[in-house]
Protein backbone atom coordinates (compact mmCIF):
# COMPACT_ATOMS: atom_id res chain seq x y z
CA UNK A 1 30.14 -30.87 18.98
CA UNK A 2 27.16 -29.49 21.12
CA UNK A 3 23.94 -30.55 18.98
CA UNK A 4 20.39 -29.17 19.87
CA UNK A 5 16.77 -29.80 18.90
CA UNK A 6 14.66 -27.16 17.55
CA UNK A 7 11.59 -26.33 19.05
CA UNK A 8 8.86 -26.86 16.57
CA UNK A 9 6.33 -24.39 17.90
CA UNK A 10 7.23 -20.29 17.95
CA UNK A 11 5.72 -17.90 19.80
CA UNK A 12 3.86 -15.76 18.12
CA UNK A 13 4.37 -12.77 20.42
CA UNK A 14 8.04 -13.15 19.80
CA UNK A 15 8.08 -12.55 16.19
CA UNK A 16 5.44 -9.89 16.35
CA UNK A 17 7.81 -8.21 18.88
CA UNK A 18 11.14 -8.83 16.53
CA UNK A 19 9.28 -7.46 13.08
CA UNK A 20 8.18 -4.65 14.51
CA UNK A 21 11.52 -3.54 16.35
CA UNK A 22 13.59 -5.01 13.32
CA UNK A 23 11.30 -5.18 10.25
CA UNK A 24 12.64 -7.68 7.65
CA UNK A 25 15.44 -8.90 10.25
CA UNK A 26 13.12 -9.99 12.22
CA UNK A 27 12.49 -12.65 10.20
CA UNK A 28 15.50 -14.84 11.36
CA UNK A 29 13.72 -16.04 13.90
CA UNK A 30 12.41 -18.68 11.23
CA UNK A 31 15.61 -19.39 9.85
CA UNK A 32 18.62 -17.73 7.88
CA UNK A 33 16.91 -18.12 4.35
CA UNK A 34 13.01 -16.81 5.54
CA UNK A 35 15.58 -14.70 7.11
CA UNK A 36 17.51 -13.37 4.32
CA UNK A 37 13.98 -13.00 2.25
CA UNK A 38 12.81 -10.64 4.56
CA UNK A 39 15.54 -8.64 4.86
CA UNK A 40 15.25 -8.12 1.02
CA UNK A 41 11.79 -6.99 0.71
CA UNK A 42 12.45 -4.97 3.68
CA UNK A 43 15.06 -3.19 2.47
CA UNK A 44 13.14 -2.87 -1.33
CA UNK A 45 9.95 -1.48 1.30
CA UNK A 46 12.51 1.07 2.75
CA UNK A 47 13.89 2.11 -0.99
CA UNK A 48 10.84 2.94 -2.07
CA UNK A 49 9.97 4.77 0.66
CA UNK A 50 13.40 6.95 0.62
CA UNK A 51 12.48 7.63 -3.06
CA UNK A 52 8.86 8.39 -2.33
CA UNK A 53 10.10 11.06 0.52
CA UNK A 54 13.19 12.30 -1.44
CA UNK A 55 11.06 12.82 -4.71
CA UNK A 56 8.32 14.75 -2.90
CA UNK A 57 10.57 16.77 -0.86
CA UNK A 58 8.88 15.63 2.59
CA UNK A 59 9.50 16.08 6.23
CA UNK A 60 12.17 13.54 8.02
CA UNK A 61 9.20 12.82 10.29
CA UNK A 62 7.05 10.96 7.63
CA UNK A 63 9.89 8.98 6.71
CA UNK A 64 9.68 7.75 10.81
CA UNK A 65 5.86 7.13 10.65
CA UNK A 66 6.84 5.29 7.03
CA UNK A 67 9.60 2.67 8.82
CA UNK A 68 7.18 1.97 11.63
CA UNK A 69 4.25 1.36 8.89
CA UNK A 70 7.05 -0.68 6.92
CA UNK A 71 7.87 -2.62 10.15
CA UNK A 72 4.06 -3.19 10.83
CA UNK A 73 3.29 -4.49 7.72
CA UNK A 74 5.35 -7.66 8.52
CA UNK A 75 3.58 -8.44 11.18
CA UNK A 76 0.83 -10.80 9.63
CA UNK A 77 3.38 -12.48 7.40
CA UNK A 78 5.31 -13.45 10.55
CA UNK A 79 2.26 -14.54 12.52
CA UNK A 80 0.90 -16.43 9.45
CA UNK A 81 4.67 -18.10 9.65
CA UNK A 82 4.09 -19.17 13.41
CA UNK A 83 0.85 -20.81 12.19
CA UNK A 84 2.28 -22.79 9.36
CA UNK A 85 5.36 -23.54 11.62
CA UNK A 86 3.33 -24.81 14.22
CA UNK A 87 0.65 -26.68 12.49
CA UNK A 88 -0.17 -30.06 14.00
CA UNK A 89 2.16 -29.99 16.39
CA UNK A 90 1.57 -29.95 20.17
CA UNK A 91 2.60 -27.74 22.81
CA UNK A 92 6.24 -28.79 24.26
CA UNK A 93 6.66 -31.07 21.77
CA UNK A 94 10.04 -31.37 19.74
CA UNK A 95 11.30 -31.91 16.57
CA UNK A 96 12.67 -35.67 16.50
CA UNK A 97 13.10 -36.23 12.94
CA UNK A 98 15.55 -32.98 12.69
CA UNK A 99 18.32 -31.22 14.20
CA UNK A 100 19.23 -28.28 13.40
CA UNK A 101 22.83 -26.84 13.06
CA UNK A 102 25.15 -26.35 15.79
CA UNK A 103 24.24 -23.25 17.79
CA UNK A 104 27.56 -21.23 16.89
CA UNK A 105 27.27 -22.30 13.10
CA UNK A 106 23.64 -21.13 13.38
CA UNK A 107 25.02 -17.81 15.20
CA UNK A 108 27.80 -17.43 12.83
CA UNK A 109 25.88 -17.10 9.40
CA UNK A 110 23.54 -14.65 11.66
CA UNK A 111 26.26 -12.77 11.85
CA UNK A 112 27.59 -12.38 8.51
CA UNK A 113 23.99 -11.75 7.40
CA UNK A 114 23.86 -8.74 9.79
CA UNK A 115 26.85 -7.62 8.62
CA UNK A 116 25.99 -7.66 4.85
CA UNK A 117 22.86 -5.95 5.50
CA UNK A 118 23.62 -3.57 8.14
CA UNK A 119 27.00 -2.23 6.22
CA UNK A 120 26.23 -2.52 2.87
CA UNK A 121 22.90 -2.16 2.42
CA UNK A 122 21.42 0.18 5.01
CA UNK A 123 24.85 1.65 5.61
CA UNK A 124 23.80 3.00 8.73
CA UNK A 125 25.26 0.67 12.14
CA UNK A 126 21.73 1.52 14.15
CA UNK A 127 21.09 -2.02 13.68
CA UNK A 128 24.09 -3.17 15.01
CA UNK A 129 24.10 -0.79 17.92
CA UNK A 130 20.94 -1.67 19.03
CA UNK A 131 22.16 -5.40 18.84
CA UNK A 132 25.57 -4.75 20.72
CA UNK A 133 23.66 -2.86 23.48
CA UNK A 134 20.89 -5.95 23.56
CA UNK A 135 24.26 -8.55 24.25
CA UNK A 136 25.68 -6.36 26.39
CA UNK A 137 22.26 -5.33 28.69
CA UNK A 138 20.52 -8.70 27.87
CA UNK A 139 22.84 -11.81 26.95
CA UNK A 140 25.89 -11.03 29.07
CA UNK A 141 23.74 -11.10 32.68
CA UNK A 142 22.40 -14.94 31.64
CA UNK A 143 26.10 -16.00 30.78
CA UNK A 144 27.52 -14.92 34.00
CA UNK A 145 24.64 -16.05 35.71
CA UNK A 146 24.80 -19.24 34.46
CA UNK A 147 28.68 -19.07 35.60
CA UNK A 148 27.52 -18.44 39.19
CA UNK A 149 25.52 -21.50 38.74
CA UNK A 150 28.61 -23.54 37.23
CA UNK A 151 26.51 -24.24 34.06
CA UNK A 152 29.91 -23.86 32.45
CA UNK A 153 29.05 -25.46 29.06
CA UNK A 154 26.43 -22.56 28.82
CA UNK A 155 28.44 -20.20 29.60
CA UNK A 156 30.94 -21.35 27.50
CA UNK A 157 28.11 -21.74 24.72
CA UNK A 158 26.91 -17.79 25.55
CA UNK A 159 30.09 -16.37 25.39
CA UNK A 160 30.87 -17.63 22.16
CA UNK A 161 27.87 -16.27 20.83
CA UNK A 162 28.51 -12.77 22.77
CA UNK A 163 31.63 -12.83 20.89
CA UNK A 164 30.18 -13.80 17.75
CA UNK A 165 27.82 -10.96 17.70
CA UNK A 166 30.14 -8.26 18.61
CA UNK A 167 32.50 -9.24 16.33
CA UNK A 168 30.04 -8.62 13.38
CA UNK A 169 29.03 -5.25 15.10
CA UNK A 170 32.20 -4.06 15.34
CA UNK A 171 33.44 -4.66 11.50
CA UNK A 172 29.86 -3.09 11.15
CA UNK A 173 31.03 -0.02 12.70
CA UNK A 174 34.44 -0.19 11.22
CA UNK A 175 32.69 -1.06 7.62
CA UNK A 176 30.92 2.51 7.91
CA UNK A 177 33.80 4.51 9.13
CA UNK A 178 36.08 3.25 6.19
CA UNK A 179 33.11 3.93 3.94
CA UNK A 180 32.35 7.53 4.85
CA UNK A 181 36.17 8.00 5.63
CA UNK A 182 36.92 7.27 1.37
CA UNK A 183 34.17 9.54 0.80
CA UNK A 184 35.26 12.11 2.19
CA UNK A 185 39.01 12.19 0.50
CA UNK A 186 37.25 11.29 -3.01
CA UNK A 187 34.95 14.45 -2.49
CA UNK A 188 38.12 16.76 -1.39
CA UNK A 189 39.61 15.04 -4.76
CA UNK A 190 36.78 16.04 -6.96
CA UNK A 191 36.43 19.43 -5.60
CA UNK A 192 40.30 19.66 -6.44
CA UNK A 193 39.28 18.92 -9.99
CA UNK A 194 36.88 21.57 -9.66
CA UNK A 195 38.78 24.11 -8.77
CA UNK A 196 41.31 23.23 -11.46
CA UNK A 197 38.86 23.10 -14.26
CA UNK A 198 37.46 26.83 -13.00
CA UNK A 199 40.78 28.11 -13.27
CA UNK A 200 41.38 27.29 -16.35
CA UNK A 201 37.95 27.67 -17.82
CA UNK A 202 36.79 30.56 -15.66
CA UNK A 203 33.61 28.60 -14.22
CA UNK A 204 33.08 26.01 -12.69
CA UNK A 205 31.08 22.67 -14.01
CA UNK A 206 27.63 22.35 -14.34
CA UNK A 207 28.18 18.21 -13.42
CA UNK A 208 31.04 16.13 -12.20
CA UNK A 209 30.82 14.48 -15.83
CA UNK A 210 32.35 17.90 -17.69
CA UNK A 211 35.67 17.06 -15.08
CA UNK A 212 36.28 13.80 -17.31
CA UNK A 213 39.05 12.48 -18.67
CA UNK A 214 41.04 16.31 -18.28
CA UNK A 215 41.09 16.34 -14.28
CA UNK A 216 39.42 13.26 -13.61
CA UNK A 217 39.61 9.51 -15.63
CA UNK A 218 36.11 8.95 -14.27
CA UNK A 219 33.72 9.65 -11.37
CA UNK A 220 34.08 7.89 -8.33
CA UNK A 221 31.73 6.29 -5.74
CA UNK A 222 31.13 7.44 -3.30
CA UNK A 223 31.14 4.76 -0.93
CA UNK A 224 30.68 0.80 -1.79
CA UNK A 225 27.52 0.17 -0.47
CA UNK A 226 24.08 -0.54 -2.28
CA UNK A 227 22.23 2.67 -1.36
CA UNK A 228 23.42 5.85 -2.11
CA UNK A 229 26.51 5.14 -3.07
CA UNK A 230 27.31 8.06 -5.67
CA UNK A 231 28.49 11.51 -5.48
CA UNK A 232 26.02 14.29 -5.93
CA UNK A 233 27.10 17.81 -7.28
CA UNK A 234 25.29 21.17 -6.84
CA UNK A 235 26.50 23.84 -9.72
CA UNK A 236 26.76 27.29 -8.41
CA UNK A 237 28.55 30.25 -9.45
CA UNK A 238 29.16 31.32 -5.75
CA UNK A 239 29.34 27.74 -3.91
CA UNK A 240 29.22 24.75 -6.08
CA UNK A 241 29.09 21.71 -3.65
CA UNK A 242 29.92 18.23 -3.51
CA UNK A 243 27.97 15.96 -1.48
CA UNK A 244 27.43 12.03 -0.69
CA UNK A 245 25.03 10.65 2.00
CA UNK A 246 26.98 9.91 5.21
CA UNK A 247 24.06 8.27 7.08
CA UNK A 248 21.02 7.65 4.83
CA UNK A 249 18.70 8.37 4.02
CA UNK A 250 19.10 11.90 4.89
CA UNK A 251 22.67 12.39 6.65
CA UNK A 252 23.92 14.59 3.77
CA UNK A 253 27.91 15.44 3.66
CA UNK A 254 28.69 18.48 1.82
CA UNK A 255 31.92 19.49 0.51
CA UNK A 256 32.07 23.26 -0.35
CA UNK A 257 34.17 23.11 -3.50
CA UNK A 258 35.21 27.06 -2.92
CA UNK A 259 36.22 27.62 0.22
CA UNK A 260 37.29 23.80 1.08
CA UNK A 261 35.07 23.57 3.96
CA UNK A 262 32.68 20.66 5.14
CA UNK A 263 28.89 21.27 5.77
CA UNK A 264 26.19 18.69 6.93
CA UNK A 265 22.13 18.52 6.77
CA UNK A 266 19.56 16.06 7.81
């Protein structure tokens, strides 16, 4: 199998470039577990800011200038990384003590990291768009470049990866759709309940928890993912709703319990 050497300096500009596009992803570009690291405090960064905004009620637009702030503040970690990385060791030179692991082995556990992260805990796909659109504007010119040029182990290499990559994206996108699709029948469900308990008790509840165990054994999530993952009920008289977040942190679903009708708001 195709074995290569890892270049032991990084460029700085590179991962400056990568954290601030991709905050805590970004960090792969020093290996899966600095990788994986980042992505965690990233997405503890982000958390805190969604509760921050949701708590004080502000504008979409400071969450924006928040994620770009979030992004920025990995910036010195990553160059600080570079140094470390790079310490002692000349320009051009390479790693001869090491290899690293095969390049699609290497791509593969990538991929299964972006997967994790982009469906389960952000929930949202942007990542993986963004990524798709990259392999298919970026990567896939090289590969059939390098087939004009009759490189054909590299293109064989890059076209594994392409499909790598895409694959991931894809059950991304599929992950999300699934998610929000369950979400949507469990909130039709639990406005059912409603509707039954309001009928026989002439209002309707003041929390999903008065629908359990008569109409309901217990209340559902949502969605399986690790933000915002529950159901969220607004008692009314006139329009009690049901809502979960469809694209967080502020693509809000709403089920209108009444009339059976769907609503959204950002």
């Amino acid at each position: 199998m195709l074995q290569v050497r890892m270049k032991q300096r990084k460029r700085a500009w590179k991962a400056v470039l990568l954290v601030l596009f991709f905050g805590g992803l970004g960090c792969f570009y020093f290996g899966l577990w600095i990788g994986l690291a980042g992505t965690l405090a990233w997405f503890g960064a982000l958390s805190l800011l969604n509760w921050i905004v949701s708590a004080w009620s502000l504008s979409v637009s400071v969450f924006g200038f928040g994620f770009l702030l979030t992004n920025a503040l990995f910036i010195l970690p990553a160059v600080r990384l570079c140094q470390r990385h790079n310490r002692g060791i000349p320009a051009g030179q390479q790693d001869s003590s090491k290899e690293v692991m095969p390049p699609l082995r290497k791509s593969l556990k990538v991929a299964i990291a972006l997967f994790v992260v982009d469906a389960f805990f952000l929930n949202q796909g942007i990542f993986s768009a963004v990524f798709l659109a990259v392999l298919l504007l970026g990567v896939l010119p090289v590969a059939l470049y390098s087939a004009l040029r009759k490189r054909w182990p590299e293109f064989r290499l890059r076209m594994a990866t392409i499909g790598i990559y895409a694959v991931a994206c894809l059950a991304v996108f599929a992950a999300n759709y699934l998610n929000n699709a369950m979400a949507q029948r469990r909130a039709i469900q639990l406005g059912q309940a409603c509707r039954q308990f309001q009928a026989k008790y002439k209002r309707y509840p003041r929390f999903l928890g008065e629908l359990q165990p008569e109409f309901i054994s217990s209340v559902p999530l949502a969605k399986y993912a690790f933000m915002d993952s529950d159901f969220f009920y607004l008692a009314s008289s006139t329009d009690p709703r049901v809502w979960f977040v469809e694209l967080p942190p502020f693509g809000r679903r709403f089920y209108h319990v009444k009339t059976g009708s769907w609503g959204y708001m950002d």
